[in-house]
PDB file of N, CA and C in Angstrom:
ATOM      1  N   UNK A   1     162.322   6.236 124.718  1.00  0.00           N
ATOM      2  CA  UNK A   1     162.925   6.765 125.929  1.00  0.00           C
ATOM      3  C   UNK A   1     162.466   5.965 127.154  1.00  0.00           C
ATOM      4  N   UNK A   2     161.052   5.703 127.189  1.00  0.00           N
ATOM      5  CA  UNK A   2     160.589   5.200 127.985  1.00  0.00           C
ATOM      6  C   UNK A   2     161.162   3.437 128.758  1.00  0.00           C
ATOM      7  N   UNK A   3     161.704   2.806 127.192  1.00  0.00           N
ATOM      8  CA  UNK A   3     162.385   1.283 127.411  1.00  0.00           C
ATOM      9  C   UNK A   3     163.436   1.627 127.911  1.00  0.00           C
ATOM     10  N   UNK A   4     164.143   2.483 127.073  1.00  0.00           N
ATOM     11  CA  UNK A   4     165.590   3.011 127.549  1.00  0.00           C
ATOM     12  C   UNK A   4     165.789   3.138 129.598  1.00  0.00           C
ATOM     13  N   UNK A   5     164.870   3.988 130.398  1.00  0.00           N
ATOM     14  CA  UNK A   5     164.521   4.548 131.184  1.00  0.00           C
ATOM     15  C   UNK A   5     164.344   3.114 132.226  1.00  0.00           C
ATOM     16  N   UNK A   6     163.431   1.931 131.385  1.00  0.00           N
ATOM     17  CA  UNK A   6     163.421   1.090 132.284  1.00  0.00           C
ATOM     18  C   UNK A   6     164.315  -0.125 132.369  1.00  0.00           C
ATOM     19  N   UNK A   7     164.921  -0.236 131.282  1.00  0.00           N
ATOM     20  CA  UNK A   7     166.554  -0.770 131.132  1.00  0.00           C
ATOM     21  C   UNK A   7     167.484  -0.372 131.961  1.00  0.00           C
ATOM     22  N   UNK A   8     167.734   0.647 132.096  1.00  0.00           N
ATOM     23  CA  UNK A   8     168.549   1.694 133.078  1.00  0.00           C
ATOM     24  C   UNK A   8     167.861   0.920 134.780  1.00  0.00           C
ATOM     25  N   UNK A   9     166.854   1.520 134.964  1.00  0.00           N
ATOM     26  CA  UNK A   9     166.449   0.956 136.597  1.00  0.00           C
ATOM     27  C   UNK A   9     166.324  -0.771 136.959  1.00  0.00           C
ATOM     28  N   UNK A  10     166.292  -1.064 135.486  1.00  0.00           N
ATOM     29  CA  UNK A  10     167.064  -2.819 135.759  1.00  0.00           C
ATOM     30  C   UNK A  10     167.950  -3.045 135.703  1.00  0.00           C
ATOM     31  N   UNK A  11     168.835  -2.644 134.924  1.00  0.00           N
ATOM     32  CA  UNK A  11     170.081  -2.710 135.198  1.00  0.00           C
ATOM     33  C   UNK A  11     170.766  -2.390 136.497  1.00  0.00           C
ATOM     34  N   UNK A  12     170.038  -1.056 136.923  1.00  0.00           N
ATOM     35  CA  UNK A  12     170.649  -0.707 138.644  1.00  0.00           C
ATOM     36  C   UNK A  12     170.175  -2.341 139.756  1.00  0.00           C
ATOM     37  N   UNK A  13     169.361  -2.406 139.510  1.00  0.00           N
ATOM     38  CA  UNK A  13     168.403  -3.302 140.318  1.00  0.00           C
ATOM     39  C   UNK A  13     169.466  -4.502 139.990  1.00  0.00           C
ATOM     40  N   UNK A  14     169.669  -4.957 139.366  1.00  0.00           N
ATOM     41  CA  UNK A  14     171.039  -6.154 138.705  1.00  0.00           C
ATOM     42  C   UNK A  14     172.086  -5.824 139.653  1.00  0.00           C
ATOM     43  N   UNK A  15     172.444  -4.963 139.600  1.00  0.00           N
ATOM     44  CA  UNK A  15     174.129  -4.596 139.887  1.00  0.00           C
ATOM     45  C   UNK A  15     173.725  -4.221 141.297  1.00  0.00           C
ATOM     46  N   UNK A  16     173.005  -3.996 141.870  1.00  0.00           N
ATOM     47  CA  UNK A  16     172.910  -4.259 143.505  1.00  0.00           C
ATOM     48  C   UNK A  16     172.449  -5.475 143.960  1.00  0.00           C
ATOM     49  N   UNK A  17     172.887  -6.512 143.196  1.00  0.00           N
ATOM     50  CA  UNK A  17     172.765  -7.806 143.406  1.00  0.00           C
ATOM     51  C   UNK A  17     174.196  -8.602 143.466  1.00  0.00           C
ATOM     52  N   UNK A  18     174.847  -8.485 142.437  1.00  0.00           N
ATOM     53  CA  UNK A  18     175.671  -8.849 142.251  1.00  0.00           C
ATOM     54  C   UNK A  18     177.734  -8.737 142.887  1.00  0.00           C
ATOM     55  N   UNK A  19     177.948  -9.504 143.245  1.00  0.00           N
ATOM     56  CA  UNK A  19     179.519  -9.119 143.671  1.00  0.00           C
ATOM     57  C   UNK A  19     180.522  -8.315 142.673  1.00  0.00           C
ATOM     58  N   UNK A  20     181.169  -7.803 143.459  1.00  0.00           N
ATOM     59  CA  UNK A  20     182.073  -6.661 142.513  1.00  0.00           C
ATOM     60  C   UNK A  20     182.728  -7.270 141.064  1.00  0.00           C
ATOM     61  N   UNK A  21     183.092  -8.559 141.311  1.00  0.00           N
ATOM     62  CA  UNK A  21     183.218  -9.239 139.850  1.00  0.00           C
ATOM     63  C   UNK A  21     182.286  -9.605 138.750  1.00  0.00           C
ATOM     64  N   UNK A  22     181.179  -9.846 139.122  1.00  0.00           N
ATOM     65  CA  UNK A  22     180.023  -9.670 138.402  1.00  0.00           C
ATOM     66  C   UNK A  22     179.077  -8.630 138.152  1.00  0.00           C
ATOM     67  N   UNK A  23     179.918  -7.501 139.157  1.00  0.00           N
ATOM     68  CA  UNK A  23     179.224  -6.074 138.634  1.00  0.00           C
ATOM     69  C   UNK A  23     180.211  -5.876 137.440  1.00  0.00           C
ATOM     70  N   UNK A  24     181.274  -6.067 137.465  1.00  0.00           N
ATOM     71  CA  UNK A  24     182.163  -5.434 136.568  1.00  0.00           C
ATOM     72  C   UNK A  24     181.673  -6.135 135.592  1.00  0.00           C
ATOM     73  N   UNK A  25     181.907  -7.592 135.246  1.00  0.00           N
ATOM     74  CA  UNK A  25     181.282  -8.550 133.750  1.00  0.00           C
ATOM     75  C   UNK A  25     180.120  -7.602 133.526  1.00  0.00           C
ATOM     76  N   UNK A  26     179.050  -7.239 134.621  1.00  0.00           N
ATOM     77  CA  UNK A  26     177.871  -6.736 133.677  1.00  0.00           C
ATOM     78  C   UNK A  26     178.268  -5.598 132.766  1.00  0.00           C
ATOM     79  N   UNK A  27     178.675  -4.665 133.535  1.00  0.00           N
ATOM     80  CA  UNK A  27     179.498  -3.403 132.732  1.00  0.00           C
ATOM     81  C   UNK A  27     179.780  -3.685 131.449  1.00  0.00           C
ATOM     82  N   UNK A  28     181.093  -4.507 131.499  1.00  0.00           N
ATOM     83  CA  UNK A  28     181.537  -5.179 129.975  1.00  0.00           C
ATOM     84  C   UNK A  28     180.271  -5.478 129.109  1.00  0.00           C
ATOM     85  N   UNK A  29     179.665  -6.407 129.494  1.00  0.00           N
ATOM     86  CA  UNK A  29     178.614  -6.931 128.972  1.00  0.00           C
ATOM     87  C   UNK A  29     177.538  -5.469 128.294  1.00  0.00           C
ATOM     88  N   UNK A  30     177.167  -4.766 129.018  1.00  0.00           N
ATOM     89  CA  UNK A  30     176.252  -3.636 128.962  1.00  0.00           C
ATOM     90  C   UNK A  30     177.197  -2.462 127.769  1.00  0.00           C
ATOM     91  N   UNK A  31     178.273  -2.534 128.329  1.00  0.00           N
ATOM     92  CA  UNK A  31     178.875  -1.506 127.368  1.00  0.00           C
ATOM     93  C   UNK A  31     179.016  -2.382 125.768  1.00  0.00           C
ATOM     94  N   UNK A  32     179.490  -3.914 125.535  1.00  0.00           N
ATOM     95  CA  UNK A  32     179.281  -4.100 124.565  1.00  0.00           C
ATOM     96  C   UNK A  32     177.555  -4.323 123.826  1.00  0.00           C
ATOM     97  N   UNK A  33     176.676  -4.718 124.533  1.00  0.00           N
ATOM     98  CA  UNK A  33     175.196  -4.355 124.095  1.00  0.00           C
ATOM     99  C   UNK A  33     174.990  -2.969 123.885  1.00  0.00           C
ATOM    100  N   UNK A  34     175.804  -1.579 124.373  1.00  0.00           N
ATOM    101  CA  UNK A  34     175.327  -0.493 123.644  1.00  0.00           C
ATOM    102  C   UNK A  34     175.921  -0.229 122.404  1.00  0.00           C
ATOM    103  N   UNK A  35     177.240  -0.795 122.066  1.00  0.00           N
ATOM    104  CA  UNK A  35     178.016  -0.932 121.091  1.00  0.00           C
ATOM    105  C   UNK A  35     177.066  -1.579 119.994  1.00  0.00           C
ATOM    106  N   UNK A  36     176.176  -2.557 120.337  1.00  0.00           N
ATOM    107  CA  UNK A  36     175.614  -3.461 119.414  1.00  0.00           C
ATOM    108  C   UNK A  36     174.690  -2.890 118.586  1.00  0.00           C
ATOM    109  N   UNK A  37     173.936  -2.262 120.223  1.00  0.00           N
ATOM    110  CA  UNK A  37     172.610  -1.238 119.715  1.00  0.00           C
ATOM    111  C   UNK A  37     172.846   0.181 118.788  1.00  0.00           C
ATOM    112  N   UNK A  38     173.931   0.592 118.823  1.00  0.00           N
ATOM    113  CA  UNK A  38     175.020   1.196 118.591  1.00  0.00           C
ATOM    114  C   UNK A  38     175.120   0.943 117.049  1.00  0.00           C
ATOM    115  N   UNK A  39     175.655   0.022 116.556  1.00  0.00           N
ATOM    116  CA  UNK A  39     175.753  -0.445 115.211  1.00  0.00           C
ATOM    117  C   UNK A  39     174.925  -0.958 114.300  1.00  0.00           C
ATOM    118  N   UNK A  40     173.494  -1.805 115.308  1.00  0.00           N
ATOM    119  CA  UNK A  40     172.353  -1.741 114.289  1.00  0.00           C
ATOM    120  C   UNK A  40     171.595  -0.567 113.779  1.00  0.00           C
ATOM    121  N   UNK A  41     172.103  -0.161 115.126  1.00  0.00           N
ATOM    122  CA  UNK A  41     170.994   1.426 115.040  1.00  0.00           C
ATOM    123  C   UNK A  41     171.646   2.285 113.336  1.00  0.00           C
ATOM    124  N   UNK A  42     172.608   2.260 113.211  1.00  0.00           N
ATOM    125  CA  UNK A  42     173.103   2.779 112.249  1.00  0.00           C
ATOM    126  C   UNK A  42     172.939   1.645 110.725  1.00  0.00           C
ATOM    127  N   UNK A  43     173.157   0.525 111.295  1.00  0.00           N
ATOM    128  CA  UNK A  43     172.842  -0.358 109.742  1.00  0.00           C
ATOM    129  C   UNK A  43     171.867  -0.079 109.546  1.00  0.00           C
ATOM    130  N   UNK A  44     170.583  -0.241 110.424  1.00  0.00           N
ATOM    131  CA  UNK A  44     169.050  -0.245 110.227  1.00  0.00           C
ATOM    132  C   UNK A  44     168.513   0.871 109.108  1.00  0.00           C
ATOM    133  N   UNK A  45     169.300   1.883 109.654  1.00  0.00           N
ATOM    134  CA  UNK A  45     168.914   3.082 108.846  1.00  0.00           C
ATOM    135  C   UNK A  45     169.192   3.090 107.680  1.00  0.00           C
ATOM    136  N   UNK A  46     170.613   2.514 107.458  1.00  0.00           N
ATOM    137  CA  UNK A  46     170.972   2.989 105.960  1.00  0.00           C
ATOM    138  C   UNK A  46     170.329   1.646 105.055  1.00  0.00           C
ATOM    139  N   UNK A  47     169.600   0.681 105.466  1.00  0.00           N
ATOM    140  CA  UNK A  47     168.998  -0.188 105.024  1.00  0.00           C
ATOM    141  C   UNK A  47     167.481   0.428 104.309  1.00  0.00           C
ATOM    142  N   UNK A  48     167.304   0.948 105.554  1.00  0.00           N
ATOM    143  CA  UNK A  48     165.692   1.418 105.166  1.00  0.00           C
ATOM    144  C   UNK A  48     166.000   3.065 104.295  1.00  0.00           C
ATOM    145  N   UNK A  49     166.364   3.601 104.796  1.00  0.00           N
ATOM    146  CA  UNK A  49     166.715   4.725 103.924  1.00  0.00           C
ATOM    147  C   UNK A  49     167.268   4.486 102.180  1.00  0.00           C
ATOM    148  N   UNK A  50     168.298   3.205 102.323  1.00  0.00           N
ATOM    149  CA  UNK A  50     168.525   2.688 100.887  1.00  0.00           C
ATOM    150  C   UNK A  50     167.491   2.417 100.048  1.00  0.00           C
ATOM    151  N   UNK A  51     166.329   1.630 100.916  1.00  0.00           N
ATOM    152  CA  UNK A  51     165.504   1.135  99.968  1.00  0.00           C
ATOM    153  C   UNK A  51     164.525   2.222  99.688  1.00  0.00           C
ATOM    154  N   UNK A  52     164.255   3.700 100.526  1.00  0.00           N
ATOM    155  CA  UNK A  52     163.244   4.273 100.085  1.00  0.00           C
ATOM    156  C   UNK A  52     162.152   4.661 101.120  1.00  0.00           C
ATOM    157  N   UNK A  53     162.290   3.628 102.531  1.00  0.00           N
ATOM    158  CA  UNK A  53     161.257   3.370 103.298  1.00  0.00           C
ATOM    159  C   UNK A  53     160.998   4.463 104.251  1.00  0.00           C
ATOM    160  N   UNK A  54     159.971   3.960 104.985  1.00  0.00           N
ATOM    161  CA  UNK A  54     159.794   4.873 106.602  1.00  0.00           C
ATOM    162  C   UNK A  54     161.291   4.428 106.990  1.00  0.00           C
ATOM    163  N   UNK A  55     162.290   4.819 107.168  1.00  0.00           N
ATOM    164  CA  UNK A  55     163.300   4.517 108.132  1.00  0.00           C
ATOM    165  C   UNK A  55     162.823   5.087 109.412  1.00  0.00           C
ATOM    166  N   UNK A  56     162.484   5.919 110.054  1.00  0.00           N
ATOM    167  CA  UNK A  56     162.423   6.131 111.311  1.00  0.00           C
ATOM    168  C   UNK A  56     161.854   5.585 112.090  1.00  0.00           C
ATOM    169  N   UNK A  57     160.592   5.505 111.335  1.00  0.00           N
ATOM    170  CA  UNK A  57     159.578   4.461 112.415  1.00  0.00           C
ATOM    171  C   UNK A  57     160.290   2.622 112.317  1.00  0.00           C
ATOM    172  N   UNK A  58     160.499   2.601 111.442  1.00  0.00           N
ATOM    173  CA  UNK A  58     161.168   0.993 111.173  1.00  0.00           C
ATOM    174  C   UNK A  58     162.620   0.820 111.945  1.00  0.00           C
ATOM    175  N   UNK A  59     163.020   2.141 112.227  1.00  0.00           N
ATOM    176  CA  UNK A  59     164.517   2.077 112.573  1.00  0.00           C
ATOM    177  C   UNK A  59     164.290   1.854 114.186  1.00  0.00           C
ATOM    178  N   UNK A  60     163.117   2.872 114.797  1.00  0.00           N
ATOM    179  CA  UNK A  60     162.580   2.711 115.982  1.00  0.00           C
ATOM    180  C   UNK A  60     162.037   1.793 116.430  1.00  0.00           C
ATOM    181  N   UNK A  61     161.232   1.387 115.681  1.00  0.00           N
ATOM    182  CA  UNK A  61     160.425  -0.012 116.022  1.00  0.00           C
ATOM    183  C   UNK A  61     161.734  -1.322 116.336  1.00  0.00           C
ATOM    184  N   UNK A  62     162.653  -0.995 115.322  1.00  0.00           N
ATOM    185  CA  UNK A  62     163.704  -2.445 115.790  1.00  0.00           C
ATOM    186  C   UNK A  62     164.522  -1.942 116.900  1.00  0.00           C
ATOM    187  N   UNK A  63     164.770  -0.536 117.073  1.00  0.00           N
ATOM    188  CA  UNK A  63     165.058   0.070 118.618  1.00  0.00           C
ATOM    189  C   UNK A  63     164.440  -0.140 119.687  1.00  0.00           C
ATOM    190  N   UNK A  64     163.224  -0.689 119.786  1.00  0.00           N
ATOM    191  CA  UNK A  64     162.218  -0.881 121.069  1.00  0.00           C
ATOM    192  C   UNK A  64     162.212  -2.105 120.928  1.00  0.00           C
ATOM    193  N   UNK A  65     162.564  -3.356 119.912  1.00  0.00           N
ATOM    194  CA  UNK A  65     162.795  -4.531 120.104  1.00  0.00           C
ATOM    195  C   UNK A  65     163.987  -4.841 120.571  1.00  0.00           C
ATOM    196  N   UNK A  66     165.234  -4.163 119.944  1.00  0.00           N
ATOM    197  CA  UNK A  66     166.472  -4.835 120.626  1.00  0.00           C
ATOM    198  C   UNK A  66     166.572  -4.184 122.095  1.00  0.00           C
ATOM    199  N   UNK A  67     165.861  -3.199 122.622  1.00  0.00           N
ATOM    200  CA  UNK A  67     166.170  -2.631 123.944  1.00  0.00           C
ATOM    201  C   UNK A  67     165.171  -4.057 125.366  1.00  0.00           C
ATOM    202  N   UNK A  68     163.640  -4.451 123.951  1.00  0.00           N
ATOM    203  CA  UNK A  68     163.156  -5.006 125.359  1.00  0.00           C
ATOM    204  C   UNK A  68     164.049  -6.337 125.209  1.00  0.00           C
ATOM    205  N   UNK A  69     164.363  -7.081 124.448  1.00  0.00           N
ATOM    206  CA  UNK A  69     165.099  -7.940 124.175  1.00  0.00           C
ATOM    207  C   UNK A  69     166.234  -8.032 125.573  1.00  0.00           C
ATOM    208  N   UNK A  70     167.131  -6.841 125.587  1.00  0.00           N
ATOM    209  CA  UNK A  70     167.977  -6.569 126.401  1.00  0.00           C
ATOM    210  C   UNK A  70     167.678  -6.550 128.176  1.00  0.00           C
ATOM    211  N   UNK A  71     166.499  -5.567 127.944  1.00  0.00           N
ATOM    212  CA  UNK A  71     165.594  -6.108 129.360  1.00  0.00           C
ATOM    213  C   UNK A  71     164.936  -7.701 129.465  1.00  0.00           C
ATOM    214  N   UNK A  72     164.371  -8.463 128.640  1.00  0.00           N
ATOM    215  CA  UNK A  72     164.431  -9.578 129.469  1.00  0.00           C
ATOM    216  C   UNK A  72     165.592 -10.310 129.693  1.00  0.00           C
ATOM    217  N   UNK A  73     166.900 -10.261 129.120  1.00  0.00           N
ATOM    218  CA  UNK A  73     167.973 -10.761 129.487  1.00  0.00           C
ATOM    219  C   UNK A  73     168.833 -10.845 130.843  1.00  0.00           C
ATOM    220  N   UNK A  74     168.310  -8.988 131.016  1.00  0.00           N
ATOM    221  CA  UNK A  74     168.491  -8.654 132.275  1.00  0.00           C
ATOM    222  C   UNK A  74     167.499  -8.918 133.285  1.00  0.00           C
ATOM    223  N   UNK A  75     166.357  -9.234 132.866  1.00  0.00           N
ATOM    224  CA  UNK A  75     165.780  -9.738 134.090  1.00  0.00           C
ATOM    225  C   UNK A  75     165.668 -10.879 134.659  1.00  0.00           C
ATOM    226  N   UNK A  76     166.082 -11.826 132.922  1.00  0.00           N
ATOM    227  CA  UNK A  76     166.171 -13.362 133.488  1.00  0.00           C
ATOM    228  C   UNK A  76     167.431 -13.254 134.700  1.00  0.00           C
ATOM    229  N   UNK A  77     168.980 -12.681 134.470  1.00  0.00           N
ATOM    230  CA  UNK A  77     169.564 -12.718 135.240  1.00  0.00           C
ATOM    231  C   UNK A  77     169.344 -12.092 136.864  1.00  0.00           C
ATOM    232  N   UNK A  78     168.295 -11.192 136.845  1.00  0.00           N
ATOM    233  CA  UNK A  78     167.553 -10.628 137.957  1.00  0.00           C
ATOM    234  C   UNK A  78     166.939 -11.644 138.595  1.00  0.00           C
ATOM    235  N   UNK A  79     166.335 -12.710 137.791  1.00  0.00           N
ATOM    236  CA  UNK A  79     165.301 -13.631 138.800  1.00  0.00           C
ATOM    237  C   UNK A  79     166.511 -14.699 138.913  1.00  0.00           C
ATOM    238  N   UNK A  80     167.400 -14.996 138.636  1.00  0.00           N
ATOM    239  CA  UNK A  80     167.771 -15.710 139.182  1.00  0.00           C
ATOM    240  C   UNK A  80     168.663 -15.361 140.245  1.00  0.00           C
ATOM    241  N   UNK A  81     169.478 -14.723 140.390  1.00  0.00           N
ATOM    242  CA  UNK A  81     169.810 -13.643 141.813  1.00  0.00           C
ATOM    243  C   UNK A  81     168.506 -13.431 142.968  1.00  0.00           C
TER     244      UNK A  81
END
């Protein structure tokens, strides 16, 4: 919750940077990265659950990687703005 939480206040911090055309690309952009997060989140599981494993913690753990992943993307585009 906590990555989630600070993804969100970078993302705001982004988009009060940016011109209305590049607020909108981020949008696109952001809505297809939840789509993404979206669809691993669901492969992940039935991967680890197939084989037997901790799925939750393993499913989470690659949830707090693809989210910070997503935050430095957004912040590289932050420092350069």
């Amino acid at each position: 919750a906590w990555q989630l939480q600070q993804l969100d206040l970078l993302y705001k911090q982004l988009a009060g940077k940016l011109n209305e055309e590049q607020r909108k690309s981020l949008a696109q952009s952001q809505a297809a990265w939840t789509s993404f997060l979206d669809n691993e989140r669901g492969f992940a599981a039935s991967v680890y659950y197939r084989q037997g494993g901790s799925s939750d913690l393993s499913v989470s753990t690659n949830e707090i990687r693809w989210i910070a992943q997503r935050r430095q993307q957004l912040q590289l585009h932050l420092d350069l703005n």
